[in-house]
Protein backbone atom coordinates (compact mmCIF):
# COMPACT_ATOMS: atom_id res chain seq x y z
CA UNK A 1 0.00 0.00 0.00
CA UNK A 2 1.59 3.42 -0.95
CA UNK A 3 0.14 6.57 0.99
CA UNK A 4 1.28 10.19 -0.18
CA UNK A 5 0.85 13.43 2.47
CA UNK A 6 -2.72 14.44 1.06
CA UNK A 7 -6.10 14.07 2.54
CA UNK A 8 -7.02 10.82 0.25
CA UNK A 9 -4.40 8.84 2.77
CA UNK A 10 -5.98 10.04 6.23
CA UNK A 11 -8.12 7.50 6.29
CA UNK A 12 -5.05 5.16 7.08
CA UNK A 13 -3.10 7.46 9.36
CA UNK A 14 -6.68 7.80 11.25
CA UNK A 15 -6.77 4.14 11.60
CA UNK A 16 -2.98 3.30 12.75
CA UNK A 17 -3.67 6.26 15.63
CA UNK A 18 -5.37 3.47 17.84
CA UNK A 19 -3.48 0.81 19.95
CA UNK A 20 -6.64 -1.37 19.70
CA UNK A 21 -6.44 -0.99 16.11
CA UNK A 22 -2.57 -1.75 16.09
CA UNK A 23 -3.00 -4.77 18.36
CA UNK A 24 -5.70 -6.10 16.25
CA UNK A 25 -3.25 -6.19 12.82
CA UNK A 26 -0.90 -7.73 14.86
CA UNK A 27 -3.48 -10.64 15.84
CA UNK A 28 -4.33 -10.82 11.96
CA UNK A 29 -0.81 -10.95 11.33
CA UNK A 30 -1.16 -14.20 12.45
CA UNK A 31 -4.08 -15.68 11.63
CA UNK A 32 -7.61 -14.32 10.46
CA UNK A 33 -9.92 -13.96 13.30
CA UNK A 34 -13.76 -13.20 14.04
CA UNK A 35 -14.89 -10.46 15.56
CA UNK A 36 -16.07 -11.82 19.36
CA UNK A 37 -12.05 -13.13 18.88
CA UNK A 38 -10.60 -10.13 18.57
CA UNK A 39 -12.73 -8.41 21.31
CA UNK A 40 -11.46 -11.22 23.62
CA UNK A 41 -7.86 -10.68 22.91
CA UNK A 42 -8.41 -7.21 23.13
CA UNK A 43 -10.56 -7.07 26.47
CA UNK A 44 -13.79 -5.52 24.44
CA UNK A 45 -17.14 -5.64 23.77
CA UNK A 46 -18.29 -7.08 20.43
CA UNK A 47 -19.84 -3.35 19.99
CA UNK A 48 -17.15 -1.46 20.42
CA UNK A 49 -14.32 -4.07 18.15
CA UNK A 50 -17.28 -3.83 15.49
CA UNK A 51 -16.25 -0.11 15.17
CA UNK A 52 -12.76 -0.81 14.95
CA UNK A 53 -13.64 -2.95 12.35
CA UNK A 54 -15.04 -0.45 10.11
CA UNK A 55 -12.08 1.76 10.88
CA UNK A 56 -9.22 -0.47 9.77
CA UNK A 57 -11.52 -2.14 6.70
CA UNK A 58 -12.61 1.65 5.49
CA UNK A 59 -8.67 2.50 5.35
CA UNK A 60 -8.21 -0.58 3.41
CA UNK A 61 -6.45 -2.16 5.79
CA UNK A 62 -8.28 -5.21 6.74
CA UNK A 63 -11.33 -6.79 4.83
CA UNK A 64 -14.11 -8.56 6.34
CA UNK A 65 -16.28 -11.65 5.05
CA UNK A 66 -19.25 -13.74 6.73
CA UNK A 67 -18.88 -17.46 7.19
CA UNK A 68 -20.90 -20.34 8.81
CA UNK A 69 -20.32 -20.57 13.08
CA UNK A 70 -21.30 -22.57 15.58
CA UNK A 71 -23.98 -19.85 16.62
CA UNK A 72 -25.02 -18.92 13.03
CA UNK A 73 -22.72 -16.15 11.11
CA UNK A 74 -19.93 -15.00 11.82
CA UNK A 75 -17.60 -11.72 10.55
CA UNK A 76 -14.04 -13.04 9.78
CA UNK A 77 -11.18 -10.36 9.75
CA UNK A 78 -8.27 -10.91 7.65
CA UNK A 79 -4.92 -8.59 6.62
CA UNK A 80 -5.81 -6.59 3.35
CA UNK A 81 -2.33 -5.42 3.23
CA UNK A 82 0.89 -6.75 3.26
CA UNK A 83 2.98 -3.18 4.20
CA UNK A 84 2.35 0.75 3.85
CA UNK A 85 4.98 3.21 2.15
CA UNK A 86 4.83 6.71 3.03
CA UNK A 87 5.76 9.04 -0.45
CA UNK A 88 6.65 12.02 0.80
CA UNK A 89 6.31 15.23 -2.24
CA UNK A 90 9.96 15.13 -2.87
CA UNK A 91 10.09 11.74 -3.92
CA UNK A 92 6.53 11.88 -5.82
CA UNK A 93 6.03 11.61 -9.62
CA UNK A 94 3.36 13.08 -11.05
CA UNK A 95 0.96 10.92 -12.95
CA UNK A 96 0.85 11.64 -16.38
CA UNK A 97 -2.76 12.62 -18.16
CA UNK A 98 -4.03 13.49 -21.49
CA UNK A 99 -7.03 13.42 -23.66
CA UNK A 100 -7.47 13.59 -27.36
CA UNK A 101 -9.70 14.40 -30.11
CA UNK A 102 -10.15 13.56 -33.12
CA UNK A 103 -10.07 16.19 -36.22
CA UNK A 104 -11.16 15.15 -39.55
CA UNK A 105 -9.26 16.46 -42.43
CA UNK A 106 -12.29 18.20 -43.90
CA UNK A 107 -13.16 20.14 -40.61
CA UNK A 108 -10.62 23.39 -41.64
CA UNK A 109 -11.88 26.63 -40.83
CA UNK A 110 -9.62 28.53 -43.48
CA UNK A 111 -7.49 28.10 -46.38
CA UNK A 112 -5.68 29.48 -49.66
CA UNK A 113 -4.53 27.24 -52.14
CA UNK A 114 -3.30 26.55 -55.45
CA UNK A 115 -3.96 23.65 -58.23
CA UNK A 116 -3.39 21.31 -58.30
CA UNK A 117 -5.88 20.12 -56.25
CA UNK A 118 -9.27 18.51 -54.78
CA UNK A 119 -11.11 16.41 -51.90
CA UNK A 120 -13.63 13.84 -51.76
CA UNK A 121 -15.31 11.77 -49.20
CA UNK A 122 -15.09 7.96 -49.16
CA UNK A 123 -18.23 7.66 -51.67
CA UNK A 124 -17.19 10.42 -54.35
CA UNK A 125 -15.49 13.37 -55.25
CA UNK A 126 -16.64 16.95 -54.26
CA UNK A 127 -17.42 19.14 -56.96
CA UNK A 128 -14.49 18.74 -59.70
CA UNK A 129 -10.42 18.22 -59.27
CA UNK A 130 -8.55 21.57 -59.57
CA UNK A 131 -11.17 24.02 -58.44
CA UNK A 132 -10.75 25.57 -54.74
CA UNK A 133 -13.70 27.06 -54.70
CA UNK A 134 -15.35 23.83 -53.73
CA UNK A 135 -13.24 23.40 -50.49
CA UNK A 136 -15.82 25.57 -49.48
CA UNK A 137 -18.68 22.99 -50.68
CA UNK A 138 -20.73 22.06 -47.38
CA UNK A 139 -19.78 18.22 -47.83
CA UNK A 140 -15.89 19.09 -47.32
CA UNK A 141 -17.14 18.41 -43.86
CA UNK A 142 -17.03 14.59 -44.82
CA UNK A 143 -13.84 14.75 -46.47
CA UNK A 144 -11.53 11.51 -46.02
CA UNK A 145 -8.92 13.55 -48.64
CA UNK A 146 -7.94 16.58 -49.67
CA UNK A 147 -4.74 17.73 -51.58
CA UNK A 148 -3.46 21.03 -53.52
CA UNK A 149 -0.51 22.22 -54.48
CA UNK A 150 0.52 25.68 -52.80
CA UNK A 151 -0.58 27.58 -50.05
CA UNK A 152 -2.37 26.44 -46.65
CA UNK A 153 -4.90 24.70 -45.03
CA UNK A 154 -5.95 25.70 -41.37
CA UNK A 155 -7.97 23.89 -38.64
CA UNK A 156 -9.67 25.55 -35.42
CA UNK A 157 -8.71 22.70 -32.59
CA UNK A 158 -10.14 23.06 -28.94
CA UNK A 159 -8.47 23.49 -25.91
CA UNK A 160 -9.64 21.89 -22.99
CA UNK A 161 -7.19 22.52 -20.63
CA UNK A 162 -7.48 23.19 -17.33
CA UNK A 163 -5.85 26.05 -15.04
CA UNK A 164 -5.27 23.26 -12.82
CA UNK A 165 -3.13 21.06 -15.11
CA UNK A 166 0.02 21.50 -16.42
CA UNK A 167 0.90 20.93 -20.05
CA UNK A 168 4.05 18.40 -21.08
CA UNK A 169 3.39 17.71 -24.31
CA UNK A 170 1.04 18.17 -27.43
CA UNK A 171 1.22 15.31 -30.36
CA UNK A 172 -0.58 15.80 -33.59
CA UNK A 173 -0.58 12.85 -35.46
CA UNK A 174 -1.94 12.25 -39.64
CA UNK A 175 -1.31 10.48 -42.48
CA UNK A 176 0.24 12.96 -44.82
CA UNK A 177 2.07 12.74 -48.54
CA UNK A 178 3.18 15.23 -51.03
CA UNK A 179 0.93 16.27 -53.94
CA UNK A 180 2.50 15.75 -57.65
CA UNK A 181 0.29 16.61 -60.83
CA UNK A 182 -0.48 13.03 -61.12
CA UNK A 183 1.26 10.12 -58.86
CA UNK A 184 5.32 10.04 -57.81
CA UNK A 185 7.06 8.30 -55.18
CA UNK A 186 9.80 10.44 -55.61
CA UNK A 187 8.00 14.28 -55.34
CA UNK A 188 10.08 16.35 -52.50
CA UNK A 189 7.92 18.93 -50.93
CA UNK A 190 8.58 20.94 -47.72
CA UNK A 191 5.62 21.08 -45.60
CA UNK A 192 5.48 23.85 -42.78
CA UNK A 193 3.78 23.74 -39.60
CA UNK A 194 2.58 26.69 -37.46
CA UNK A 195 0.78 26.33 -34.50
CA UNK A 196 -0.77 29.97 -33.25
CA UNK A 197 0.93 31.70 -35.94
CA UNK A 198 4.10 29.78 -34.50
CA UNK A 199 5.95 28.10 -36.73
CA UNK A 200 7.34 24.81 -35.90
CA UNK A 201 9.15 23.98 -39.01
CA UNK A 202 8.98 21.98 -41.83
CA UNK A 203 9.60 18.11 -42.50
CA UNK A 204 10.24 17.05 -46.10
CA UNK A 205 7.47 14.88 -47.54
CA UNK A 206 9.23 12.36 -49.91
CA UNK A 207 7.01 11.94 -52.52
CA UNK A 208 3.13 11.43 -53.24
CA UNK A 209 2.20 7.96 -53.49
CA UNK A 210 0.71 6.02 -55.88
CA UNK A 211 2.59 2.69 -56.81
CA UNK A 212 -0.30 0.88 -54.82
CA UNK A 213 -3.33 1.10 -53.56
CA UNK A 214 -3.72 2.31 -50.34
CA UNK A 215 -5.20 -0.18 -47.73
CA UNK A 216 -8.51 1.55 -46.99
CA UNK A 217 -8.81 3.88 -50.44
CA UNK A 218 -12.07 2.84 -51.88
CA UNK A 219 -12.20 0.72 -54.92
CA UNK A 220 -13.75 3.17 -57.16
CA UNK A 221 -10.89 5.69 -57.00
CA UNK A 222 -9.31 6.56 -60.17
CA UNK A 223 -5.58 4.43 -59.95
CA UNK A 224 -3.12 7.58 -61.26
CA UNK A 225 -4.35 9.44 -58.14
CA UNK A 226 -2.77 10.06 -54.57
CA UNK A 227 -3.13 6.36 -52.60
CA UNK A 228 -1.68 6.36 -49.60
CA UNK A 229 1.03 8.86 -47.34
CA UNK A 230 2.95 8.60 -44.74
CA UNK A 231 1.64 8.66 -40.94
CA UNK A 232 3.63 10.93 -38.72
CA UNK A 233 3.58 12.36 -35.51
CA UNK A 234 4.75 16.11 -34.60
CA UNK A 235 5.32 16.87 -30.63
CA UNK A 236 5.58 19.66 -29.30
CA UNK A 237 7.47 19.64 -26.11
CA UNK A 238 8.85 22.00 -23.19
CA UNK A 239 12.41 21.31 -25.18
CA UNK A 240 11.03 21.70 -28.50
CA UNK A 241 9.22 20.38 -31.83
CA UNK A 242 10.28 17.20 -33.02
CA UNK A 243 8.91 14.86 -36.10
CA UNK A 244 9.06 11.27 -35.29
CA UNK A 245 11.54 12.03 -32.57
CA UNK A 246 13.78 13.93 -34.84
CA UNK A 247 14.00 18.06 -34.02
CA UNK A 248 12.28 20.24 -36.15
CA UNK A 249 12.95 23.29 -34.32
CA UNK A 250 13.68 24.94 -30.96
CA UNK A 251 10.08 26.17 -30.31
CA UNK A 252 8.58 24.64 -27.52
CA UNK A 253 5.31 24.86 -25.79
CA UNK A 254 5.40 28.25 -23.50
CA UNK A 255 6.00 29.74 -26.88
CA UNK A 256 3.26 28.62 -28.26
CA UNK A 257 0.21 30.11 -26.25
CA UNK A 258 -0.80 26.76 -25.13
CA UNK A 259 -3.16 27.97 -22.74
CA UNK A 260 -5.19 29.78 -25.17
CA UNK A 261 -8.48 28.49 -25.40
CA UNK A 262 -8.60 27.61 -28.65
CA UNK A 263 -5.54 26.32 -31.10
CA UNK A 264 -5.04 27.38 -34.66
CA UNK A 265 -3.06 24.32 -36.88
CA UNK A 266 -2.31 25.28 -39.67
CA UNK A 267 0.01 22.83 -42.51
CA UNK A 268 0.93 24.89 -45.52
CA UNK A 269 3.42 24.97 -48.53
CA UNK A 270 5.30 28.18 -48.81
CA UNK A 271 5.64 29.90 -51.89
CA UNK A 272 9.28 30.20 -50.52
CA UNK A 273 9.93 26.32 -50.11
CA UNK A 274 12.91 24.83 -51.74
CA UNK A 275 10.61 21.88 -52.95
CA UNK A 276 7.07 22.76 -53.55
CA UNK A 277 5.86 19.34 -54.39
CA UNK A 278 1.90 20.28 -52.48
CA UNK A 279 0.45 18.41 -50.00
CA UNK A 280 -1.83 15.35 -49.32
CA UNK A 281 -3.98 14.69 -46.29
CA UNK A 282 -5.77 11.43 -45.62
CA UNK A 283 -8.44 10.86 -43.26
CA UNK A 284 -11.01 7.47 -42.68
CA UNK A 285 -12.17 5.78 -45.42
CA UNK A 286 -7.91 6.63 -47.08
CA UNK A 287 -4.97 5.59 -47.31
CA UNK A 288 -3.13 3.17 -44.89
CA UNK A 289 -4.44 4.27 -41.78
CA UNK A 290 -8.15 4.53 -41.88
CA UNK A 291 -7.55 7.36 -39.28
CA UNK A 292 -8.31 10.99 -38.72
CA UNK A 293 -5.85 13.17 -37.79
CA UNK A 294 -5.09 12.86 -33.94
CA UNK A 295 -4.61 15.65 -31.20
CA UNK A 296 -3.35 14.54 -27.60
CA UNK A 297 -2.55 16.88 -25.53
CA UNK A 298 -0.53 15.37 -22.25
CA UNK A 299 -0.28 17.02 -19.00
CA UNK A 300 0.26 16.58 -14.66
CA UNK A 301 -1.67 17.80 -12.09
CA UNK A 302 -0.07 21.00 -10.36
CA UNK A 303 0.04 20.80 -6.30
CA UNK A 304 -3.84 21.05 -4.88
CA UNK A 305 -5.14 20.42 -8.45
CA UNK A 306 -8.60 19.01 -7.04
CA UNK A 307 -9.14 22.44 -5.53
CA UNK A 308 -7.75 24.32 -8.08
CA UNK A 309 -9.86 22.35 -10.61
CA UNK A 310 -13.46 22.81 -8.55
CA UNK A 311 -12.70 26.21 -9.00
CA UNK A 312 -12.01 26.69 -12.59
């Protein structure tokens, strides 16, 4: 049993502040006893042992059972713990939280972009390829794809943080591929990242795919068309922004307004990129992955969170 030095462990301080109480582990240290037993060793009535009972089995100390006696039932007492460590708050390590959501790829709240390009949903294509004005079309909202070949796409992501917590980490995962007028594993494109009008950096996309077809892209799309990307994962840390582990950048996450309550993500292709090869993004229903793109956001409790986060 490990106790820490806030109120959740009183219960078992409360209950080792009794030499009746200490006696009594003792005795079930030994061997599991009723409770007339125990008030015998301990010079008792039945009444009174009954409330030490409840003492040492609400502290988790001791648990309690009925069984068969010569005078009908019986409560039998037995050891619920082997040992106790105290933690004290030098030696404690916070537990690590987080939560995610899920954002698909056709939920952006801005963009400006350049043929080539297009997006569809797992049943058909919206409006016609190379036309941004239908990335405005109401059913982008069900997009499993979308790719173009300049500019940005931006997405609106909530921020549920509390006051009370304290940010360590926020991973944004997707499946992601460069855009080339038709198919080519070998199409170089530097894709930025800004977060908050932040930027992060930029990874290299390698190419857009197309020698097979992806695992989940429906059988009715056309074969010379984007298949499948790449799934990665971009962290943003208290040391800085890394891409699968490698660092993008320096920026970490106090320079990023995380607290702000809402988070602008925004993946673009700069018109001053050594490779503009576009960009692909795949979402369920595409690609490898059948996945939208992924937001965690990790965090610890600060000191007196449960107070703090009542408050809030």
């Amino acid at each position: 049993m490990k106790l820490d030095l806030t109120e959740k462990s009183l219960p078992v301080y409360e209950a080792l502040s009794s030499a009746v109480r200490l006696q009594m582990l003792r005795l079930l240290a030994v061997q599991p006893m009723n409770v007339k037993e125990l008030a015998a060793a301990a010079k008792l009535s039945s009444a009174i042992m009954t409330m030490h009972v409840r003492k040492l089995e609400a502290a988790g100390l001791i648990r309690t059972h009925m069984a068969p006696g010569r005078s009908g039932l019986q409560k039998i007492c037995t050891l619920a713990a082997e040992g106790a460590e105290i933690i004290f708050p030098g030696q404690m390590k916070p537990e690590r939280k987080g939560y995610r959501i899920e954002l698909p790829v056709g939920h952006y709240s801005d963009f400006a972009i350049e043929p080539t390009c297009g997006l569809a949903t797992a049943e058909q294509i919206i409006g016609s390829f190379d036309d941004p004005r239908y990335f405005w079309d109401l059913e982008r909202m069900n997009a499993a794809i979308l790719w173009f070949g300049k500019g940005y796409i931006e997405y609106k992501i909530p921020n549920f943080l509390l006051s009370s917590q304290q940010p360590d980490e926020l991973a944004i995962t997707m499946e992601i591929a460069s855009e080339a007028p038709s198919i080519n594993n070998n199409w170089p494109s530097d894709i930025t990242f800004t977060l908050n009008g932040r930027k992060l950096g930029f990874w290299t996309s390698p190419g857009d795919y197309g020698d097979s077809r992806g695992k989940y892209t429906p059988s009715w799309w056309p074969a010379l068309t984007n298949q499948y990307g790449l799934r990665k994962q971009l962290r943003i840390t208290p040391k800085g922004t890394y891409m699968d582990g490698l660092k993008l950048s320096g920026v970490t996450l106090d320079q990023v307004d995380i607290r702000s309550k809402q988070w602008s993500f925004r993946l673009s292709v700069e018109d001053d990129a050594e490779h503009i090869g576009g960009l692909t993004l795949f979402g369920k229903g595409f690609g490898n992955y059948n996945e939208d793109m992924l937001v965690e956001l990790f965090y610890t409790d600060l000191p007196d969170s449960h107070d703090a986060a009542e408050s809030f």
